[in-house]
PDB file of N, CA and C in Angstrom:
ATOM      1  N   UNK A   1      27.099  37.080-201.426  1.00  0.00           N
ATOM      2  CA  UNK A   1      27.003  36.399-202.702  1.00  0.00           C
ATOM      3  C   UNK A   1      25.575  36.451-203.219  1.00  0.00           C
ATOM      4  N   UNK A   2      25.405  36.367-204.922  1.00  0.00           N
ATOM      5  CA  UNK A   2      24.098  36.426-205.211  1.00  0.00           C
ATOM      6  C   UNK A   2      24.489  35.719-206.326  1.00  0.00           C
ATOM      7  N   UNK A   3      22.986  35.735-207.533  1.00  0.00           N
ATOM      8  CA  UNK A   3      23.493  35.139-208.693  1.00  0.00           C
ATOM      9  C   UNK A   3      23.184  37.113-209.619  1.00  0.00           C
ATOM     10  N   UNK A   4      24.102  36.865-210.385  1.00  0.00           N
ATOM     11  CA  UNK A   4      24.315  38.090-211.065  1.00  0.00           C
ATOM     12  C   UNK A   4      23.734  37.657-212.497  1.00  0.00           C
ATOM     13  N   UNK A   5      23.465  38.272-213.162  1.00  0.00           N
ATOM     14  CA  UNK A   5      23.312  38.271-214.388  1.00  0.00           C
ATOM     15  C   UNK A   5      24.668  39.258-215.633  1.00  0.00           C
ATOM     16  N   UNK A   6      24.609  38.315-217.159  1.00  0.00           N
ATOM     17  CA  UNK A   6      25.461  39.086-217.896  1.00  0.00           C
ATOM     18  C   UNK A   6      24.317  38.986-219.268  1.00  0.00           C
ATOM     19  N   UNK A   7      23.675  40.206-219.332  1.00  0.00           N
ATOM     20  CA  UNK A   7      22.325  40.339-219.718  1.00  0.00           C
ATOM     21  C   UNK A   7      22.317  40.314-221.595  1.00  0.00           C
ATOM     22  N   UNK A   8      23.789  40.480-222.211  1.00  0.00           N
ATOM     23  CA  UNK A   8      24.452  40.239-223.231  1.00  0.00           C
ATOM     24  C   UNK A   8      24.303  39.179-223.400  1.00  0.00           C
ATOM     25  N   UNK A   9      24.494  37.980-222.808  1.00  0.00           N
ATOM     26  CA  UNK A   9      24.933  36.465-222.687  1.00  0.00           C
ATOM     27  C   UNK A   9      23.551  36.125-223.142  1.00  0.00           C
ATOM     28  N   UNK A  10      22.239  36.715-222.427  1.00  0.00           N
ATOM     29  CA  UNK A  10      21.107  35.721-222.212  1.00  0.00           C
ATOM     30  C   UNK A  10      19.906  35.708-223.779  1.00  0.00           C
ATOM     31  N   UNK A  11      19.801  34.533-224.080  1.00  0.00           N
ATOM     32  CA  UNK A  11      19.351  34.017-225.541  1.00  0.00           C
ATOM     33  C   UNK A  11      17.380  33.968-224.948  1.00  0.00           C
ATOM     34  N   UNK A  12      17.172  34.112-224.122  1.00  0.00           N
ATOM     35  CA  UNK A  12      15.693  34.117-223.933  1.00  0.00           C
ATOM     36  C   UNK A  12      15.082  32.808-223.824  1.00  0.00           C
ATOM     37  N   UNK A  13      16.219  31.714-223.164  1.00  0.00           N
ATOM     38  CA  UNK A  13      15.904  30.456-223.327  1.00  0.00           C
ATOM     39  C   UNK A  13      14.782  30.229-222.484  1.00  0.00           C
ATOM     40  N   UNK A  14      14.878  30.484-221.263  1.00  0.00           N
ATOM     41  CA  UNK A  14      13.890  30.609-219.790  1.00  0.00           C
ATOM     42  C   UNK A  14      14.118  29.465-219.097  1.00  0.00           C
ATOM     43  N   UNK A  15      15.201  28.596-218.991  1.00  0.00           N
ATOM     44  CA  UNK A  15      15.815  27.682-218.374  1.00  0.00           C
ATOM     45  C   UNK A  15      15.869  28.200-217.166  1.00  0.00           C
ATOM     46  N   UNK A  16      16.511  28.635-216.760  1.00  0.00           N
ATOM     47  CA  UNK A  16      16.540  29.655-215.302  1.00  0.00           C
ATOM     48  C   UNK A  16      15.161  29.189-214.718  1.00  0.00           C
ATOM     49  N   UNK A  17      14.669  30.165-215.211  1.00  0.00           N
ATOM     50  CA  UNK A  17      12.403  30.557-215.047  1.00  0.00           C
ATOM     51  C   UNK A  17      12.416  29.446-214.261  1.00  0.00           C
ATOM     52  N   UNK A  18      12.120  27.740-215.563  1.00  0.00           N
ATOM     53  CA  UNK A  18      11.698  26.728-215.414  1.00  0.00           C
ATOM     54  C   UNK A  18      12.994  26.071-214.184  1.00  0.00           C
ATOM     55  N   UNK A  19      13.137  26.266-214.040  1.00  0.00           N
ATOM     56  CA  UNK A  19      14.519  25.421-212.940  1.00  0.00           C
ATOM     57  C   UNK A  19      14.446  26.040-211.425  1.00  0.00           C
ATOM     58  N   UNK A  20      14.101  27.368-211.627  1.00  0.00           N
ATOM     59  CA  UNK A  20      13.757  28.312-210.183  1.00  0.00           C
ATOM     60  C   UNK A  20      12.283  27.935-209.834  1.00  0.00           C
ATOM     61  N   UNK A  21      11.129  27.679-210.601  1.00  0.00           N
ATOM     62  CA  UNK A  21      10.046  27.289-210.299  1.00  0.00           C
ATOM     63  C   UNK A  21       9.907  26.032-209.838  1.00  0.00           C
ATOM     64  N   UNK A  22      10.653  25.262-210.463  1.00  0.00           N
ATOM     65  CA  UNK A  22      10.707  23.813-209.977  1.00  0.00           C
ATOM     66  C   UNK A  22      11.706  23.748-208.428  1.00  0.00           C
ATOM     67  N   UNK A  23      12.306  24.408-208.247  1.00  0.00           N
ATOM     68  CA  UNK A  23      13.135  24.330-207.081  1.00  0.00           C
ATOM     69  C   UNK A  23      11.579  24.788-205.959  1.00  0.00           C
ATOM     70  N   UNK A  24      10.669  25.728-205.973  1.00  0.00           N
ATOM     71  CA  UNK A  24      10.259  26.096-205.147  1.00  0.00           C
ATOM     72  C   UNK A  24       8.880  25.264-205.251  1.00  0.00           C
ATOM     73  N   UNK A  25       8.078  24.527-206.223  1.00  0.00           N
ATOM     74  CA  UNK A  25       6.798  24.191-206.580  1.00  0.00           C
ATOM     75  C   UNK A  25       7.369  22.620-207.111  1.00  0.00           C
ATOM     76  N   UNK A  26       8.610  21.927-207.046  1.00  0.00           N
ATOM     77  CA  UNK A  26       8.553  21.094-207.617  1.00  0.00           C
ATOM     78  C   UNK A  26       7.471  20.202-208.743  1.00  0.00           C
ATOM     79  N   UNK A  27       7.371  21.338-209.241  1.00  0.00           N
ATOM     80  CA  UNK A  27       6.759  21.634-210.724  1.00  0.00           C
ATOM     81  C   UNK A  27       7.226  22.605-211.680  1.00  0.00           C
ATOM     82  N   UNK A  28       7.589  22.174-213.112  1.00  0.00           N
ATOM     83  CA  UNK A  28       7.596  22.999-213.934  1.00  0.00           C
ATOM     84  C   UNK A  28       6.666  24.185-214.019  1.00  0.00           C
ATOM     85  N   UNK A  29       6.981  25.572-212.753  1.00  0.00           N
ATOM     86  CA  UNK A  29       6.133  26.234-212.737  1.00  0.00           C
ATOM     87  C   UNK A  29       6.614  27.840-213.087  1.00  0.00           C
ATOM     88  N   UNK A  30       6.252  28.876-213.749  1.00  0.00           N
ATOM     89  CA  UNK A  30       6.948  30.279-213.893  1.00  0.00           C
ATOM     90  C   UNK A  30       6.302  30.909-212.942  1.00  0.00           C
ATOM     91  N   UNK A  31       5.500  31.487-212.179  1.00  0.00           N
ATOM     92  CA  UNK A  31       4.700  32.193-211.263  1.00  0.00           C
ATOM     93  C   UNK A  31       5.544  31.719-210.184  1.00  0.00           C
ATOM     94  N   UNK A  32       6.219  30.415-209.619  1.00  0.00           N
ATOM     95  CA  UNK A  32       6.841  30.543-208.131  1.00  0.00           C
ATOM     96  C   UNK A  32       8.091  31.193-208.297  1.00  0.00           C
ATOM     97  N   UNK A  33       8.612  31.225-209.945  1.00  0.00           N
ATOM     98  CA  UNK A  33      10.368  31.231-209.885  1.00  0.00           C
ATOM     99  C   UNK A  33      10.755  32.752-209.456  1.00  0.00           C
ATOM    100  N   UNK A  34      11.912  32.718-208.732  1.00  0.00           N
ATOM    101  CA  UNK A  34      12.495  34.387-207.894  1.00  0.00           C
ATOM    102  C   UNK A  34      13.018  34.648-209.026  1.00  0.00           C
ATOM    103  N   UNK A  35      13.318  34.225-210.286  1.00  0.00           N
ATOM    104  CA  UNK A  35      13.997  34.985-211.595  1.00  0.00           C
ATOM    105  C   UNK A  35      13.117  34.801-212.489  1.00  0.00           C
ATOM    106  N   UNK A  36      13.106  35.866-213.635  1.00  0.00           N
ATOM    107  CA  UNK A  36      11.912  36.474-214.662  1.00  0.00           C
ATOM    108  C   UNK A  36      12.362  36.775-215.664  1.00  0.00           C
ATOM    109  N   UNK A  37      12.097  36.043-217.095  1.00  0.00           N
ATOM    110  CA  UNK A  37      12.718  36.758-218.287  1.00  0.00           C
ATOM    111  C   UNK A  37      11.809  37.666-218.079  1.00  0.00           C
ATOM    112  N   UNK A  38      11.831  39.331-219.101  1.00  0.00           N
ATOM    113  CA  UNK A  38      11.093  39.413-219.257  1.00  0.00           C
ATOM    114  C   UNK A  38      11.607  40.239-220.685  1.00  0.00           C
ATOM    115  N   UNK A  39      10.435  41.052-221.740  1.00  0.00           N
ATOM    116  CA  UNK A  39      10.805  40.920-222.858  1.00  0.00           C
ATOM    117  C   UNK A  39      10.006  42.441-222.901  1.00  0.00           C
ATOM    118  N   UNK A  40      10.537  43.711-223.523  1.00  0.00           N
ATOM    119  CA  UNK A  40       9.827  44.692-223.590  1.00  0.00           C
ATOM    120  C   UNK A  40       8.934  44.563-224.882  1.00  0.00           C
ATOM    121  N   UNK A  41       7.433  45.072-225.177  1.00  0.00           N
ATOM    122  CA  UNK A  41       7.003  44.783-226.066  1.00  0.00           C
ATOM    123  C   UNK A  41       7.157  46.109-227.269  1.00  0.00           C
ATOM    124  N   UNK A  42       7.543  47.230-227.112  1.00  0.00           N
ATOM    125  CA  UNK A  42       7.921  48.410-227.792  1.00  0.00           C
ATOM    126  C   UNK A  42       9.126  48.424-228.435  1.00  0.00           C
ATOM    127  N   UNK A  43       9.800  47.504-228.063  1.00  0.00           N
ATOM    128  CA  UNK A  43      11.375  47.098-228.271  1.00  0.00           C
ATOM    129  C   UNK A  43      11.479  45.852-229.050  1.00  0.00           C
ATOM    130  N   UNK A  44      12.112  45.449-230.724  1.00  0.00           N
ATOM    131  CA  UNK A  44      11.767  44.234-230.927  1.00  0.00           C
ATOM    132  C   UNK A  44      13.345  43.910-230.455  1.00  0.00           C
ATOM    133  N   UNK A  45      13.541  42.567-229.946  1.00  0.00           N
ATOM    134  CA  UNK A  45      14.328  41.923-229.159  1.00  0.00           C
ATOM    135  C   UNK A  45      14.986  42.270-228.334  1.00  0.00           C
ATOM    136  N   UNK A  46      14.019  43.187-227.602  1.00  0.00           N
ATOM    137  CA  UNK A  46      14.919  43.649-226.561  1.00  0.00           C
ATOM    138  C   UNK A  46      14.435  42.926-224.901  1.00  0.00           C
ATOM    139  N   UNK A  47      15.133  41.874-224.061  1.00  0.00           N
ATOM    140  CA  UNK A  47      15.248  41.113-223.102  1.00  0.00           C
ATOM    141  C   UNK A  47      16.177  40.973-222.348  1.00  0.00           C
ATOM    142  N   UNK A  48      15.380  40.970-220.901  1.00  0.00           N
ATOM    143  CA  UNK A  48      16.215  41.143-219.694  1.00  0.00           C
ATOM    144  C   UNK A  48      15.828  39.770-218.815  1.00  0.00           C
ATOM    145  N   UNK A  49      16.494  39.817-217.916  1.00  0.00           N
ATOM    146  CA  UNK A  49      16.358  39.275-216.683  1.00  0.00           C
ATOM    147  C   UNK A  49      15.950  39.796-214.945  1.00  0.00           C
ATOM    148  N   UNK A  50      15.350  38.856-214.244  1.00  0.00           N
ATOM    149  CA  UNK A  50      15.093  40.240-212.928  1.00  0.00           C
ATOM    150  C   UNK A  50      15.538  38.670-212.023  1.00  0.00           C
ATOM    151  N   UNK A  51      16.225  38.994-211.447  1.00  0.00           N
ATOM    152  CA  UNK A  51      16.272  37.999-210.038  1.00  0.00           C
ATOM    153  C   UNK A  51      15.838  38.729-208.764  1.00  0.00           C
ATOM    154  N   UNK A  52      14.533  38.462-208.143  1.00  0.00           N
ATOM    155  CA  UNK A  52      14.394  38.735-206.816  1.00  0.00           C
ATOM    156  C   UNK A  52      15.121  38.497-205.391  1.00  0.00           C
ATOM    157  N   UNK A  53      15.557  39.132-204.699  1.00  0.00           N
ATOM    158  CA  UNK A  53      16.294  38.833-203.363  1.00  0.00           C
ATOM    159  C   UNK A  53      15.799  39.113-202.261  1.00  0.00           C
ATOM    160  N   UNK A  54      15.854  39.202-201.139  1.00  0.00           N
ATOM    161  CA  UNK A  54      15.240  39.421-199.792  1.00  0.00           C
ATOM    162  C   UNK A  54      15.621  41.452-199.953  1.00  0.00           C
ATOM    163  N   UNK A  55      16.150  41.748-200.319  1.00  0.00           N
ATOM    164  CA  UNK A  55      16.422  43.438-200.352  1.00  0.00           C
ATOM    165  C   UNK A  55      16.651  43.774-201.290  1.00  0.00           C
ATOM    166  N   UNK A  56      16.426  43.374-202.534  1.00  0.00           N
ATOM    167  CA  UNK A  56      16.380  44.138-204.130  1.00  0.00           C
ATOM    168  C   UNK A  56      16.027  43.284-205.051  1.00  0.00           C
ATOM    169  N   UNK A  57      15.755  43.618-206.202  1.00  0.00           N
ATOM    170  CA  UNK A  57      15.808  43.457-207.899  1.00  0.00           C
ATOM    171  C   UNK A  57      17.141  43.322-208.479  1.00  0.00           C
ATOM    172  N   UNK A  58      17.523  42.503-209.012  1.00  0.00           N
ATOM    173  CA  UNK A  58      18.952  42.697-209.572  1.00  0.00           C
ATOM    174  C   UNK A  58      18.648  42.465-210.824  1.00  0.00           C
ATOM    175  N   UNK A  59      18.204  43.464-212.025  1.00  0.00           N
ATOM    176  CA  UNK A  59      18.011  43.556-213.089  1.00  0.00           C
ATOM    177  C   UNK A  59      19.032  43.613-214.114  1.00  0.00           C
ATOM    178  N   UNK A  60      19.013  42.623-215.111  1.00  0.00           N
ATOM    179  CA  UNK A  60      19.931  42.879-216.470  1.00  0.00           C
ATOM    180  C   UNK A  60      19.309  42.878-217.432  1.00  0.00           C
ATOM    181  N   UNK A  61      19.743  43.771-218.047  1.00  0.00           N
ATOM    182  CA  UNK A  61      19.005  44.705-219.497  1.00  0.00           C
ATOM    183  C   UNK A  61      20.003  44.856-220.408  1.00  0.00           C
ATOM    184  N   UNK A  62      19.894  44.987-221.733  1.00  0.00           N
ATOM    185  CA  UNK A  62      20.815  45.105-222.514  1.00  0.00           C
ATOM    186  C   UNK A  62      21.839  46.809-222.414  1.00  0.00           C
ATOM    187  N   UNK A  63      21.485  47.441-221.427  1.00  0.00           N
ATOM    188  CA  UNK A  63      22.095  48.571-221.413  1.00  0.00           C
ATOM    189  C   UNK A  63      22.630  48.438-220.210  1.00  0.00           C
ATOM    190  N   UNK A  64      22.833  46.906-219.602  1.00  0.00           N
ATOM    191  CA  UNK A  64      23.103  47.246-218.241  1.00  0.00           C
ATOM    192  C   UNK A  64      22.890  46.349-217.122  1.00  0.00           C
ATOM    193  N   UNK A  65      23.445  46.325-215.904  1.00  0.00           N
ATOM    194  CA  UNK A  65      22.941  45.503-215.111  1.00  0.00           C
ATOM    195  C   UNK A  65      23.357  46.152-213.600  1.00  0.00           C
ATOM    196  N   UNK A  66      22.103  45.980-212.726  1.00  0.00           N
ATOM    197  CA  UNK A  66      22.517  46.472-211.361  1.00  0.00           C
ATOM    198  C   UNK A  66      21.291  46.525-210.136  1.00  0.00           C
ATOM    199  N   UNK A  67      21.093  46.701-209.171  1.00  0.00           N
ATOM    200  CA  UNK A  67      20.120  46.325-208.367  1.00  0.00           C
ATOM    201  C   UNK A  67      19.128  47.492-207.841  1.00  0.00           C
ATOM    202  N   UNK A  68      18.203  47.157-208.054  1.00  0.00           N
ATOM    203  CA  UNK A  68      17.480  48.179-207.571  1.00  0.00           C
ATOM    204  C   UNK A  68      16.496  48.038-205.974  1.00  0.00           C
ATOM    205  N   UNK A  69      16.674  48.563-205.739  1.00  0.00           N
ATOM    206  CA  UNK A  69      15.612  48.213-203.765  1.00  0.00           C
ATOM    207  C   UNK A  69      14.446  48.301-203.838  1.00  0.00           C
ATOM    208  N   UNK A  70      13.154  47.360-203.435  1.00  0.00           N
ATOM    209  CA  UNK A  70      12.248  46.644-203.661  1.00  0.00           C
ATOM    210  C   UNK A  70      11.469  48.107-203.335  1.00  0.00           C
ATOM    211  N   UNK A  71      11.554  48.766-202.425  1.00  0.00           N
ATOM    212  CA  UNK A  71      11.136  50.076-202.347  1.00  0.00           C
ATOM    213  C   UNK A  71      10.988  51.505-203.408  1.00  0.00           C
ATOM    214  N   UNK A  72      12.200  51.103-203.630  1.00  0.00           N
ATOM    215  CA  UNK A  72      12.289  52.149-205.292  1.00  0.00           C
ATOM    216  C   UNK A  72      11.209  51.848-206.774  1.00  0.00           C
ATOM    217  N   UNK A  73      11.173  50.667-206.174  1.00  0.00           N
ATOM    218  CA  UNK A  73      10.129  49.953-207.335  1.00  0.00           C
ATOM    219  C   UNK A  73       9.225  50.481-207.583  1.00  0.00           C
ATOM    220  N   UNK A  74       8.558  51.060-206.077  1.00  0.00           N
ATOM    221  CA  UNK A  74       7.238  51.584-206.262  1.00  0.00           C
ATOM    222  C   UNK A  74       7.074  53.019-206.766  1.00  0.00           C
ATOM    223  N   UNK A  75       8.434  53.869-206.757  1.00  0.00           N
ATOM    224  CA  UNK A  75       8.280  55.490-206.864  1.00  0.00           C
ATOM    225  C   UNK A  75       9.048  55.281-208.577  1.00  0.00           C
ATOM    226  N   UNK A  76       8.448  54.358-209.236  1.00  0.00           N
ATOM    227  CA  UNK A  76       9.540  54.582-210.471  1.00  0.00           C
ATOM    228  C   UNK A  76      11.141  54.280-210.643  1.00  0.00           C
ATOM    229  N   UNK A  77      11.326  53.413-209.940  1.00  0.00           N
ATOM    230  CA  UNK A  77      12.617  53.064-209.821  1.00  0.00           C
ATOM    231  C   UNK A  77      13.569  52.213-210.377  1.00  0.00           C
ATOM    232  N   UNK A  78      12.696  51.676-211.645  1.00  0.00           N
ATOM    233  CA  UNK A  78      13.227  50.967-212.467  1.00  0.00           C
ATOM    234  C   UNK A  78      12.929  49.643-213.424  1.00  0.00           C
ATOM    235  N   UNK A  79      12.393  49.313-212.133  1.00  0.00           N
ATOM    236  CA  UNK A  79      11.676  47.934-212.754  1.00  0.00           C
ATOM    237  C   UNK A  79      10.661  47.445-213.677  1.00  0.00           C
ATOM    238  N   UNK A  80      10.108  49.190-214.442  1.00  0.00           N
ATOM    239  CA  UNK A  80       8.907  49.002-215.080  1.00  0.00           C
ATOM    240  C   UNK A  80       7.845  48.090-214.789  1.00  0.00           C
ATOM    241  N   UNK A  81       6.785  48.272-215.329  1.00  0.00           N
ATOM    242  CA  UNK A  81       5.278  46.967-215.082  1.00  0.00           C
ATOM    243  C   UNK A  81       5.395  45.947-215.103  1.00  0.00           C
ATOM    244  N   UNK A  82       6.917  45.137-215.998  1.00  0.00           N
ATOM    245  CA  UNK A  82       7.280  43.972-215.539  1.00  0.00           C
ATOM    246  C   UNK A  82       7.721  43.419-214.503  1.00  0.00           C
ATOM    247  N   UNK A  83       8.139  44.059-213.295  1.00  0.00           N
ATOM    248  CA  UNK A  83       8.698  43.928-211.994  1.00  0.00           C
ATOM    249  C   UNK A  83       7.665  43.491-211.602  1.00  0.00           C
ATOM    250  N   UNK A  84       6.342  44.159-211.481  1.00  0.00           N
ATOM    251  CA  UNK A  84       5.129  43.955-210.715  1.00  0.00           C
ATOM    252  C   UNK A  84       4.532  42.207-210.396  1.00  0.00           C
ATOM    253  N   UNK A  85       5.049  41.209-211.353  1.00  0.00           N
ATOM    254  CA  UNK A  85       4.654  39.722-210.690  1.00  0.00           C
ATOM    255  C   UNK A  85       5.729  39.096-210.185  1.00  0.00           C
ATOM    256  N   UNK A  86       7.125  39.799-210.291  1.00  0.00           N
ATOM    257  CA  UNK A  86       7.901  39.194-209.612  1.00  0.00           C
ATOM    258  C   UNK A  86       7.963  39.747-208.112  1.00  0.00           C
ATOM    259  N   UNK A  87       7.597  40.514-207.783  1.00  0.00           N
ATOM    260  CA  UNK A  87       7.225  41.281-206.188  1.00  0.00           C
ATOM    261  C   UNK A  87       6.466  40.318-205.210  1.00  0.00           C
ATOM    262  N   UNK A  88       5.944  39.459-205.825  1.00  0.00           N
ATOM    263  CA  UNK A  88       4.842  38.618-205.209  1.00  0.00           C
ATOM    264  C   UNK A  88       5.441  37.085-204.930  1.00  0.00           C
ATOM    265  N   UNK A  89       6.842  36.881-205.281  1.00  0.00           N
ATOM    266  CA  UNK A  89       7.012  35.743-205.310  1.00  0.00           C
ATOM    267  C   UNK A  89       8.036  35.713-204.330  1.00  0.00           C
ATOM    268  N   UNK A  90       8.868  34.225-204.005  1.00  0.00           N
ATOM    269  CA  UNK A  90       9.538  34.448-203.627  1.00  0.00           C
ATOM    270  C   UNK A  90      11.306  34.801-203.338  1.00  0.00           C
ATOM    271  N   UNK A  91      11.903  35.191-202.559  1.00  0.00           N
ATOM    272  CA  UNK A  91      13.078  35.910-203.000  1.00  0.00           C
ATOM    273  C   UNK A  91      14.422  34.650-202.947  1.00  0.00           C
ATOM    274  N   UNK A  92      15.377  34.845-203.807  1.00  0.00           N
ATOM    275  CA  UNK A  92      16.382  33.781-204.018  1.00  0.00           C
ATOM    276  C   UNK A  92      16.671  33.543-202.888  1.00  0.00           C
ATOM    277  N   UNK A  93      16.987  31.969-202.627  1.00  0.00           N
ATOM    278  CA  UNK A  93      17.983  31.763-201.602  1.00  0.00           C
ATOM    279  C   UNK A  93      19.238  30.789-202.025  1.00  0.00           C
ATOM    280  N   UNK A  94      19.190  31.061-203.373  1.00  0.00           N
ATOM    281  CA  UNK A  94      20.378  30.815-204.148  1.00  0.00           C
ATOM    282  C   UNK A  94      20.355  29.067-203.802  1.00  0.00           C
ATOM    283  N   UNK A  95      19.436  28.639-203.549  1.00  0.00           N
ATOM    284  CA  UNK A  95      18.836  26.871-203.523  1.00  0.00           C
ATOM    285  C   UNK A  95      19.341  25.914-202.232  1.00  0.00           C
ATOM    286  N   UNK A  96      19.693  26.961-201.598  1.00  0.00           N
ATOM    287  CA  UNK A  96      20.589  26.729-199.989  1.00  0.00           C
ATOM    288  C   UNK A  96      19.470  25.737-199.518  1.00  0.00           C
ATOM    289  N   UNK A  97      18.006  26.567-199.250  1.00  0.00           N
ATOM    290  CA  UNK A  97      16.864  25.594-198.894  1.00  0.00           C
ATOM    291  C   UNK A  97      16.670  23.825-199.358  1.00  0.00           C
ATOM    292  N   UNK A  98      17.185  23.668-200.668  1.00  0.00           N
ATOM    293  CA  UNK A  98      17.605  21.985-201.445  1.00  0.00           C
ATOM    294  C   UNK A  98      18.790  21.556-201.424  1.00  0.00           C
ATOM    295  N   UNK A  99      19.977  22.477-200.615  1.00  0.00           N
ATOM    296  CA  UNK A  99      21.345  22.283-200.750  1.00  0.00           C
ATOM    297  C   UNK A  99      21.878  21.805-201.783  1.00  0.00           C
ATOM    298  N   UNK A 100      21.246  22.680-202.907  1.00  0.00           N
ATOM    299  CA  UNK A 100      21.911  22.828-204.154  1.00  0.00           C
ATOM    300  C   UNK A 100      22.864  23.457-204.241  1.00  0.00           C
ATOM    301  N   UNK A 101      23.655  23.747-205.517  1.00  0.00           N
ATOM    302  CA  UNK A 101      24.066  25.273-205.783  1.00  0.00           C
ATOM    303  C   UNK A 101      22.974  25.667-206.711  1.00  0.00           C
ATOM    304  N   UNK A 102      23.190  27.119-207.150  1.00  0.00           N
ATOM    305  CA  UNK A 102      22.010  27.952-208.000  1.00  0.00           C
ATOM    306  C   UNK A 102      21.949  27.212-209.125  1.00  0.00           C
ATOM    307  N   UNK A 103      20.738  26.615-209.377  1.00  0.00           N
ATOM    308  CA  UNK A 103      20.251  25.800-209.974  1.00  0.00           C
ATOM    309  C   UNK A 103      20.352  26.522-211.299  1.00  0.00           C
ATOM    310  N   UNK A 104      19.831  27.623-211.399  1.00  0.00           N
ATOM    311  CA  UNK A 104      19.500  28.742-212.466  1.00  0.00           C
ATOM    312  C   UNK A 104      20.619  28.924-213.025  1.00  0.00           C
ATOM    313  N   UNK A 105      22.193  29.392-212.159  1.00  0.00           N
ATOM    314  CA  UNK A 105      23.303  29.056-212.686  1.00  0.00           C
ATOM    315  C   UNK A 105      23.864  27.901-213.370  1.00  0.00           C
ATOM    316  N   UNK A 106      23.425  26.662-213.006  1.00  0.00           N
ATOM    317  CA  UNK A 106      24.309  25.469-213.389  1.00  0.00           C
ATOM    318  C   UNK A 106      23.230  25.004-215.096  1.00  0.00           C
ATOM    319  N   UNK A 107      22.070  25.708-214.705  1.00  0.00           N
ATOM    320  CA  UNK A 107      21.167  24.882-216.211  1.00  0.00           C
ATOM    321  C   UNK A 107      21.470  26.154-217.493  1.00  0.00           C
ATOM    322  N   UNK A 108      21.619  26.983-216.937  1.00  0.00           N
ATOM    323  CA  UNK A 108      22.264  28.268-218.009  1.00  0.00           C
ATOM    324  C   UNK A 108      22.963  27.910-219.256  1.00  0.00           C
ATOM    325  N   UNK A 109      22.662  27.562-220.319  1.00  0.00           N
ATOM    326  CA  UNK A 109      23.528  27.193-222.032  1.00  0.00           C
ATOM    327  C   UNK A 109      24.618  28.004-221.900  1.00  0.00           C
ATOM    328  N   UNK A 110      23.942  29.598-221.823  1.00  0.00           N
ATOM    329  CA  UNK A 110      25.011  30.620-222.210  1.00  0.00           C
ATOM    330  C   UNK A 110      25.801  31.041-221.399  1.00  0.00           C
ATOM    331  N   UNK A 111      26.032  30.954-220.243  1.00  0.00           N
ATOM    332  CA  UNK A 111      26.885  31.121-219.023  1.00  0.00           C
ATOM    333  C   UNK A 111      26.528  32.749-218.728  1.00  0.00           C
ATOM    334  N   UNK A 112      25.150  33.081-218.695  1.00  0.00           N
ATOM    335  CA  UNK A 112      24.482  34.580-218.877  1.00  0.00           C
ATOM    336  C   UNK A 112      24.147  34.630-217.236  1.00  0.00           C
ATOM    337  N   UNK A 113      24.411  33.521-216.211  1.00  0.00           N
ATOM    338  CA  UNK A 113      24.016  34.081-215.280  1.00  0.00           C
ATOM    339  C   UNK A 113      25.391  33.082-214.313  1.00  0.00           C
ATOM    340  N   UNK A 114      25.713  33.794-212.896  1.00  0.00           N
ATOM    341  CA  UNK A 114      26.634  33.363-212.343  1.00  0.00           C
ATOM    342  C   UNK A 114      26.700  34.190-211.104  1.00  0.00           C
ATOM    343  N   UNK A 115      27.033  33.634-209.991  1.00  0.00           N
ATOM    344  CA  UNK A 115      27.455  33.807-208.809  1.00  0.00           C
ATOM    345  C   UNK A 115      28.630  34.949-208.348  1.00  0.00           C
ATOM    346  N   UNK A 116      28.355  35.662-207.448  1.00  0.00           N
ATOM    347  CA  UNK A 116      29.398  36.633-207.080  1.00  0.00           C
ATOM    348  C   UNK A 116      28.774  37.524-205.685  1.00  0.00           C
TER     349      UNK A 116
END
């Protein structure tokens, strides 16, 4: 199981961001959270999502959604220059550590992210 993204769904709220940072920094913080809006700047409205895991990227993009291996990252593998601060953080544990459920899932407006 992971949390998946439906990259159509997601309005650029950053609820997720702020809810994954606070699970790990119990602070409204974006630098701890394992999920990342992020927003291409060549592209006008064009925004994705990246959830980090212990063995991949699970990226959703408006053309798409699917996982890429933390390894591939480095030879061009997908994640573009925005991947690069989520590499450093840490990887979902879907809030098992607070015996939540995915926090990121349940604060979601648009129902753009969900479990599977």
């Amino acid at each position: 199981m992971r949390v998946k993204i439906k990259p159509l769904e997601c309005t650029g709220c950053a609820l997720c961001e702020l809810v994954c940072g606070y699970h790990w920094d119990e602070a409204f913080s974006l630098i701890s959270s394992s999920i990342m809006l992020h927003r291409a700047e060549e592209k006008k409205n064009y925004m994705g999502l990246m959830v980090k895991t212990g063995e991949d990227l699970f990226l959703g993009r408006p053309e798409g959604a699917g996982a890429v291996k933390l390894g591939d990252l480095q030879k061009g593998g997908g994640g573009g220059a925005s991947a690069k601060p989520i590499l450093i953080r840490e990887a979902c544990d879907m809030c098992e550590s607070a015996g939540l459920e995915p926090q990121c899932v349940a604060v979601c407006p648009q129902g753009a992210l969900y479990v599977e």
